[in-house]
PDB file of N, CA and C in Angstrom:
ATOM      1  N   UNK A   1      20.549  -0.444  24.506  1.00  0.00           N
ATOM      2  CA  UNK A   1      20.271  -1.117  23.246  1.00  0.00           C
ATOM      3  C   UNK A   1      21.486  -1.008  22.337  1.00  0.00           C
ATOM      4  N   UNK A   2      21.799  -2.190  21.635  1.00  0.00           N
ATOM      5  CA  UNK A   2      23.002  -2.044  20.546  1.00  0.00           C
ATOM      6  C   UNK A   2      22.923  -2.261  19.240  1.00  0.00           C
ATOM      7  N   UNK A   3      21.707  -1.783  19.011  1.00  0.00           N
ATOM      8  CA  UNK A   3      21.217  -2.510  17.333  1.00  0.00           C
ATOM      9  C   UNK A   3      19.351  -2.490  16.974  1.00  0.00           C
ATOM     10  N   UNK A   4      19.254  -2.607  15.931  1.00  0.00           N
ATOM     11  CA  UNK A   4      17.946  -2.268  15.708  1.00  0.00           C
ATOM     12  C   UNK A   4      17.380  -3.784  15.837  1.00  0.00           C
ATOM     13  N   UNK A   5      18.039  -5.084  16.032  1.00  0.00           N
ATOM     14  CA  UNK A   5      17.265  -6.285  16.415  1.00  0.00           C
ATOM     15  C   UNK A   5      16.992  -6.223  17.627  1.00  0.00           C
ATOM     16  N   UNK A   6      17.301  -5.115  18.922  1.00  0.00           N
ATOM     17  CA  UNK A   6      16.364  -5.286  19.752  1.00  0.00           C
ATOM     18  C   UNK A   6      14.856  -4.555  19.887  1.00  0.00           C
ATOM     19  N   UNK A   7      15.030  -3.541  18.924  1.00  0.00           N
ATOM     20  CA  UNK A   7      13.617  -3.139  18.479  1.00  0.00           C
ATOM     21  C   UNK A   7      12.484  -3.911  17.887  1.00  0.00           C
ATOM     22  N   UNK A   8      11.784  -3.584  18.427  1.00  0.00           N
ATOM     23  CA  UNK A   8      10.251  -5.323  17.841  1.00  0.00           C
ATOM     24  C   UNK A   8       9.991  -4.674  16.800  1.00  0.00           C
ATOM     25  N   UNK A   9      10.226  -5.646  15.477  1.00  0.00           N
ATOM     26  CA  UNK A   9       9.440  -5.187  14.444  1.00  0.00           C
ATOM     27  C   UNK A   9       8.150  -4.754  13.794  1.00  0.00           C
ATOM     28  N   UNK A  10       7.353  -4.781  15.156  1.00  0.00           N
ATOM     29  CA  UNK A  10       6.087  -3.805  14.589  1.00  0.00           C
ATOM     30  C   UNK A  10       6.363  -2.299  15.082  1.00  0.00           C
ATOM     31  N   UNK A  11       6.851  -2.121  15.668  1.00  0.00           N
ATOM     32  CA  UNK A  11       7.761  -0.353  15.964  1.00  0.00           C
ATOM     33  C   UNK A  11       8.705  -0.370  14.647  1.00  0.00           C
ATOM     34  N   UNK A  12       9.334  -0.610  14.553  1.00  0.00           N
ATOM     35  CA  UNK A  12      10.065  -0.529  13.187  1.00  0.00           C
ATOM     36  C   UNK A  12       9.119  -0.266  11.853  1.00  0.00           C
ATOM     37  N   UNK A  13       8.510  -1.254  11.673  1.00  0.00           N
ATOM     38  CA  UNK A  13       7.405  -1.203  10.798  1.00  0.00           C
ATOM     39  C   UNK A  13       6.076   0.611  10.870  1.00  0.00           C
ATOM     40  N   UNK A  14       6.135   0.619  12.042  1.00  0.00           N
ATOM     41  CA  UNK A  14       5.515   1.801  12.498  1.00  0.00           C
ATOM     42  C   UNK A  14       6.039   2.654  11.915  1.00  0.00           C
ATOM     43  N   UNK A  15       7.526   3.014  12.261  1.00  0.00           N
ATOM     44  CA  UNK A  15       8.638   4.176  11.875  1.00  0.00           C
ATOM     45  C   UNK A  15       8.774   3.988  10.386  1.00  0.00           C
ATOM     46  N   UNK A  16       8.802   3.107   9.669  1.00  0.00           N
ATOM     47  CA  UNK A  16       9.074   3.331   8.216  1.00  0.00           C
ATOM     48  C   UNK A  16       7.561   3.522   7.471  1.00  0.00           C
ATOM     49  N   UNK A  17       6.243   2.885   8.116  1.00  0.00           N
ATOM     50  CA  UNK A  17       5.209   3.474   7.365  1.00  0.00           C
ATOM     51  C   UNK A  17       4.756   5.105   7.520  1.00  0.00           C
ATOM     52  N   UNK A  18       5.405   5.874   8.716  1.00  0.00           N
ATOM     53  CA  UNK A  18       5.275   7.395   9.187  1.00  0.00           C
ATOM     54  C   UNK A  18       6.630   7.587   7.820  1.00  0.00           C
ATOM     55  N   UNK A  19       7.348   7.406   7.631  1.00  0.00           N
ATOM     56  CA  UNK A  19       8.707   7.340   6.693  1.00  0.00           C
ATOM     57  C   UNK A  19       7.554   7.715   5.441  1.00  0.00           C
ATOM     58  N   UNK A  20       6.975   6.443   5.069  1.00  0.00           N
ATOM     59  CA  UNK A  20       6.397   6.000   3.772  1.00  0.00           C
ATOM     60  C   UNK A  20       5.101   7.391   3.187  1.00  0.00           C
ATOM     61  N   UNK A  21       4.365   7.696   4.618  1.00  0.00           N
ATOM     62  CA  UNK A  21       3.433   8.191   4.356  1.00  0.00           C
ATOM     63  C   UNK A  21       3.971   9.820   4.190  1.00  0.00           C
ATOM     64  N   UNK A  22       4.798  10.218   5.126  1.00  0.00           N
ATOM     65  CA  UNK A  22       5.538  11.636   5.122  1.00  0.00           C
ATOM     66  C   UNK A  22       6.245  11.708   3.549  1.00  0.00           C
ATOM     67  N   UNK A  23       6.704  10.812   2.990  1.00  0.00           N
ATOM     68  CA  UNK A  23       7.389  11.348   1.658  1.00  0.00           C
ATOM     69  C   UNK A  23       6.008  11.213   0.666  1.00  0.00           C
ATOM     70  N   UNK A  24       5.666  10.527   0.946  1.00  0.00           N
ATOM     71  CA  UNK A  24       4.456  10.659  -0.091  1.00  0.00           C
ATOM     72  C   UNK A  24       3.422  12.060   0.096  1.00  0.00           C
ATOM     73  N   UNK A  25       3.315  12.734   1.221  1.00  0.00           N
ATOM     74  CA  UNK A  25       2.694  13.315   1.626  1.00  0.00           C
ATOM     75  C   UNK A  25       3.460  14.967   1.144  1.00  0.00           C
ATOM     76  N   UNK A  26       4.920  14.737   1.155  1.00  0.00           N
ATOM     77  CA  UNK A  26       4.960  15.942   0.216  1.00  0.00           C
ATOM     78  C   UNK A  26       5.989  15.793  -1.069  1.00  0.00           C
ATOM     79  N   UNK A  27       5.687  14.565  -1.749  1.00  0.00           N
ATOM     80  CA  UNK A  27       5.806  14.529  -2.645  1.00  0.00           C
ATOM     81  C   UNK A  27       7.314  13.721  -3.323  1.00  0.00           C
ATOM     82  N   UNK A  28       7.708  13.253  -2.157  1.00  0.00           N
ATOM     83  CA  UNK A  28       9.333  12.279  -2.447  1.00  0.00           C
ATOM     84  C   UNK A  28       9.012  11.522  -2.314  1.00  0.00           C
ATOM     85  N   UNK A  29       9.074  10.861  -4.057  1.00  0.00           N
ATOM     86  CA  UNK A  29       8.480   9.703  -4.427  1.00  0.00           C
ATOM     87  C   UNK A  29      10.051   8.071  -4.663  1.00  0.00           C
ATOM     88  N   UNK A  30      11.014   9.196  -4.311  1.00  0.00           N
ATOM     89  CA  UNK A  30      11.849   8.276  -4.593  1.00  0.00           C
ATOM     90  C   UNK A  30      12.246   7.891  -2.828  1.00  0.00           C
ATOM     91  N   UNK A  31      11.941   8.922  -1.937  1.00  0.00           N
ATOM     92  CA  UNK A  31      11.661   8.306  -0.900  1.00  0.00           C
ATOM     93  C   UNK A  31      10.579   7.365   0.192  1.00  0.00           C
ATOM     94  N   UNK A  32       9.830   7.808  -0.621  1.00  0.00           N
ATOM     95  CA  UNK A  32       8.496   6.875  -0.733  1.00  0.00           C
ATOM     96  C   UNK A  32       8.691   5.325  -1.043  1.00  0.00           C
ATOM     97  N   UNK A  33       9.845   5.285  -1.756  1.00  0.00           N
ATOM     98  CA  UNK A  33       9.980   3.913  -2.386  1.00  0.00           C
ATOM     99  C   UNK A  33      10.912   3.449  -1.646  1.00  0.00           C
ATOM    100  N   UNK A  34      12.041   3.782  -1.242  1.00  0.00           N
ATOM    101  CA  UNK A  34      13.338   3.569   0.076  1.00  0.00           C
ATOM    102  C   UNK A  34      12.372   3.050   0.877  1.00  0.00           C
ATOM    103  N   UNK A  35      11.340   3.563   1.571  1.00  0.00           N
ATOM    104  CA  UNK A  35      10.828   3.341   2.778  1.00  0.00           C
ATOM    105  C   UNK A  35       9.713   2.301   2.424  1.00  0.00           C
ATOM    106  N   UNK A  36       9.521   2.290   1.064  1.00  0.00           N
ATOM    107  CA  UNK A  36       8.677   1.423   1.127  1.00  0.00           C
ATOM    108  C   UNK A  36       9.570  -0.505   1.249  1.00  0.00           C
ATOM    109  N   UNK A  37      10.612  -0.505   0.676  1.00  0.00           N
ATOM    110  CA  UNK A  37      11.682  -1.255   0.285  1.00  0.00           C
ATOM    111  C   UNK A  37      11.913  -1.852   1.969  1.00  0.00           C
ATOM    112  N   UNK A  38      12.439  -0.749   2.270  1.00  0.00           N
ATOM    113  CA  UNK A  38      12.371  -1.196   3.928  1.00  0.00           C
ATOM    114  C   UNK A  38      11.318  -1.889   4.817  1.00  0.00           C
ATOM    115  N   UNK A  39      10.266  -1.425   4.447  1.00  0.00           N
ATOM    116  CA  UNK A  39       9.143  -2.281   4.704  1.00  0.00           C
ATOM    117  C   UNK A  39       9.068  -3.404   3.983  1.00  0.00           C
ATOM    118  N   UNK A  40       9.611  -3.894   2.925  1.00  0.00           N
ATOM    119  CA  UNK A  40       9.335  -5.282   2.501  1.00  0.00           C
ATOM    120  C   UNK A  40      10.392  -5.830   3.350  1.00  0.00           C
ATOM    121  N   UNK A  41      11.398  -4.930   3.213  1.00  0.00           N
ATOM    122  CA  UNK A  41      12.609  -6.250   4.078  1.00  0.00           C
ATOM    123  C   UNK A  41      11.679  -6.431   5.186  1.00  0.00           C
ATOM    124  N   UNK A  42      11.226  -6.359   5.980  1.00  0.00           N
ATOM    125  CA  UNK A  42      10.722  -6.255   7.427  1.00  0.00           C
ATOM    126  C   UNK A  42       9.637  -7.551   7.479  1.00  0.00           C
ATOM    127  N   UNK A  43       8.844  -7.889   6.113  1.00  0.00           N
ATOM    128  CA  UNK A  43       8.535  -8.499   5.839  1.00  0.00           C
ATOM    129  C   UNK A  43       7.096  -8.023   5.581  1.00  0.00           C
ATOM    130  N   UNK A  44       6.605  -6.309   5.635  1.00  0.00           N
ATOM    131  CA  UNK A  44       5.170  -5.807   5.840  1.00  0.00           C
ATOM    132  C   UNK A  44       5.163  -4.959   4.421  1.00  0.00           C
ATOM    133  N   UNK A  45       3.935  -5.274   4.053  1.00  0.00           N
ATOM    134  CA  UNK A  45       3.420  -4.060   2.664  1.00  0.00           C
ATOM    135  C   UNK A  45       2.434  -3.538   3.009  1.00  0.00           C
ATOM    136  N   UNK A  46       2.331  -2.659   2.118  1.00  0.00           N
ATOM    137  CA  UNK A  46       1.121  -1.734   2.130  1.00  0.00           C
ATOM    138  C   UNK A  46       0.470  -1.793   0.983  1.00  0.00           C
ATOM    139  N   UNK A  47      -1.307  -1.449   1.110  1.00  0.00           N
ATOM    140  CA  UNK A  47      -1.129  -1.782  -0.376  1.00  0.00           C
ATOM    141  C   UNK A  47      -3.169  -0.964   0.057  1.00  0.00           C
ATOM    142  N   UNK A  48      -3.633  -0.130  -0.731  1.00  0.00           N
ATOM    143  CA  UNK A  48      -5.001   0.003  -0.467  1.00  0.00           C
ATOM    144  C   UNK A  48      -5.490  -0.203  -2.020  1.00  0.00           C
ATOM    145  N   UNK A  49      -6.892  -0.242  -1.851  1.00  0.00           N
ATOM    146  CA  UNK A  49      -7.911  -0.531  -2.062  1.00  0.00           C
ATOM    147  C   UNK A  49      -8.167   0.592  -3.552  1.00  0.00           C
ATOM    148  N   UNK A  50      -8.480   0.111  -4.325  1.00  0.00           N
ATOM    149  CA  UNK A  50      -8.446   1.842  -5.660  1.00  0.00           C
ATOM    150  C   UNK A  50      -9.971   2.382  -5.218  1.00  0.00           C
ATOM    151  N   UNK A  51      -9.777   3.499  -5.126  1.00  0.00           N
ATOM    152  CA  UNK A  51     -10.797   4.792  -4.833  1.00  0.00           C
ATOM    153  C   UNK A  51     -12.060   5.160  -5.129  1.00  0.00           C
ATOM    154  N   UNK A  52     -11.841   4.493  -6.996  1.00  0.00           N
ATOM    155  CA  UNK A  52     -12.619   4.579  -8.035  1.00  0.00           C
ATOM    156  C   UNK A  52     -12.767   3.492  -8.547  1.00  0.00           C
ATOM    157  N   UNK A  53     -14.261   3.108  -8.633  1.00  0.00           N
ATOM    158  CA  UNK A  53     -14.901   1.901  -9.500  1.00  0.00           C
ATOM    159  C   UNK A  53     -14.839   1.843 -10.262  1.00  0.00           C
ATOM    160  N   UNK A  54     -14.053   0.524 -11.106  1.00  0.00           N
ATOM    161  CA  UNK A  54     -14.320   0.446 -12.677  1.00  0.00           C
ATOM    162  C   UNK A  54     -15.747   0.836 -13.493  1.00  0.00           C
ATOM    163  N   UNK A  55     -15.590   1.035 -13.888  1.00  0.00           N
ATOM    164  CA  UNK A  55     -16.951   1.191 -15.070  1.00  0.00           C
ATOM    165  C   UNK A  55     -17.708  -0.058 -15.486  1.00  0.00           C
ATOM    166  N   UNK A  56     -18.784  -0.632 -15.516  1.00  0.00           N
ATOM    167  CA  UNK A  56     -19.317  -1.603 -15.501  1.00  0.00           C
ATOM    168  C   UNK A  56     -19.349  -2.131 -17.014  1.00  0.00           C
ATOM    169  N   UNK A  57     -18.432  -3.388 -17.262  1.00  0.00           N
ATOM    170  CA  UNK A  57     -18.886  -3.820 -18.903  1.00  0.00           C
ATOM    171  C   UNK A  57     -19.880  -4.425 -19.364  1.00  0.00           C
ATOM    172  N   UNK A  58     -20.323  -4.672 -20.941  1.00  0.00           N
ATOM    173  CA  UNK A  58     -21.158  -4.916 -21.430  1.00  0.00           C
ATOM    174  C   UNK A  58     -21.408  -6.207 -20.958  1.00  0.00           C
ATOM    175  N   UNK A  59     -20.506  -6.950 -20.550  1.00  0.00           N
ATOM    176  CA  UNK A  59     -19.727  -8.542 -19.947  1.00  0.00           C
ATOM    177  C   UNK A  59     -21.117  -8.836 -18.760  1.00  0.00           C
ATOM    178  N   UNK A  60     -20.087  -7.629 -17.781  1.00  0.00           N
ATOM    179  CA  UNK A  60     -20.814  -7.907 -16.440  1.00  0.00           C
ATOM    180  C   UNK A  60     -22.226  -7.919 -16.533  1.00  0.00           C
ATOM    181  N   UNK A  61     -22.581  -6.431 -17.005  1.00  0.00           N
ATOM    182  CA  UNK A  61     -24.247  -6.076 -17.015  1.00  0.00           C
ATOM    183  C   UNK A  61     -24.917  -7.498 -17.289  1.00  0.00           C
ATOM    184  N   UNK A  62     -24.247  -7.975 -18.607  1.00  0.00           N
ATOM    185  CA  UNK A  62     -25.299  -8.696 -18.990  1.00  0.00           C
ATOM    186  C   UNK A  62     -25.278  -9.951 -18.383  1.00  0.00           C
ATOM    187  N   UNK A  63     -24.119 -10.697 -17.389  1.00  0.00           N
ATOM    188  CA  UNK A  63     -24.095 -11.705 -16.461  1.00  0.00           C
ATOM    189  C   UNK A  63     -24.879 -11.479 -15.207  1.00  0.00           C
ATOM    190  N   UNK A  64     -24.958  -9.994 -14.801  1.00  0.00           N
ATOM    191  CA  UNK A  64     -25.677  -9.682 -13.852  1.00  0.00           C
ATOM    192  C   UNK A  64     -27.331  -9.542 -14.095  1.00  0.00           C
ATOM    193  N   UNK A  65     -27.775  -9.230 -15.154  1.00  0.00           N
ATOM    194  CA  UNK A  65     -29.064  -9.425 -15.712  1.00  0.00           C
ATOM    195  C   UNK A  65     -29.197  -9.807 -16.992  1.00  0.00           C
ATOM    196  N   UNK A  66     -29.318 -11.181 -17.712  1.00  0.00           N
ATOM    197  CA  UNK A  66     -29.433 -11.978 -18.436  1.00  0.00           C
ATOM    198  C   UNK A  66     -30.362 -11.179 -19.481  1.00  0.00           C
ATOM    199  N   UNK A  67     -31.634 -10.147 -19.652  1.00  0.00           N
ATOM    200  CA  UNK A  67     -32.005  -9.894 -19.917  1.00  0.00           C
ATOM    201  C   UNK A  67     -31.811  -8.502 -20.519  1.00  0.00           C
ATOM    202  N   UNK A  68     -30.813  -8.121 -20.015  1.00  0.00           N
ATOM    203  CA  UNK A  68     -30.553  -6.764 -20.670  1.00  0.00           C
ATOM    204  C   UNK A  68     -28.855  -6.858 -21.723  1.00  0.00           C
ATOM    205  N   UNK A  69     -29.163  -6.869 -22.937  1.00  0.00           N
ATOM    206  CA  UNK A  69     -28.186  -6.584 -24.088  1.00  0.00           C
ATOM    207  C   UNK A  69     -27.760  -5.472 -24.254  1.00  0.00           C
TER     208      UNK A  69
END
């Protein structure tokens, strides 16, 4: 091999999200972001889901049951 274009970019992608998750995991956040960077060049993000539910507004409730103010 003479270059990282003969590596398939979902192995690549592999190696920089183990990259992404290891600095985050103890706490290098500025490497966290290198690797994350690298993953956009590649053309892949990451991105989850938030943990915690918003809090329900006065908005919703009351679109969700017309009857309660």
């Amino acid at each position: 091999m003479t270059g990282a274009e003969e590596i398939p970019v979902e192995i690549r992608a592999r190696v920089e999200a183990g990259a992404l998750f290891e600095s985050v995991r103890v706490g290098d956040y500025a490497g966290a972001a290198r690797a994350q960077e690298r993953l956009r060049a590649l053309g892949w993000r990451i991105t989850r889901e938030p943990t915690i539910r918003r809090r329900d507004t006065r908005q919703r409730i009351a679109a969700a049951d017309p009857g309660v103010v």
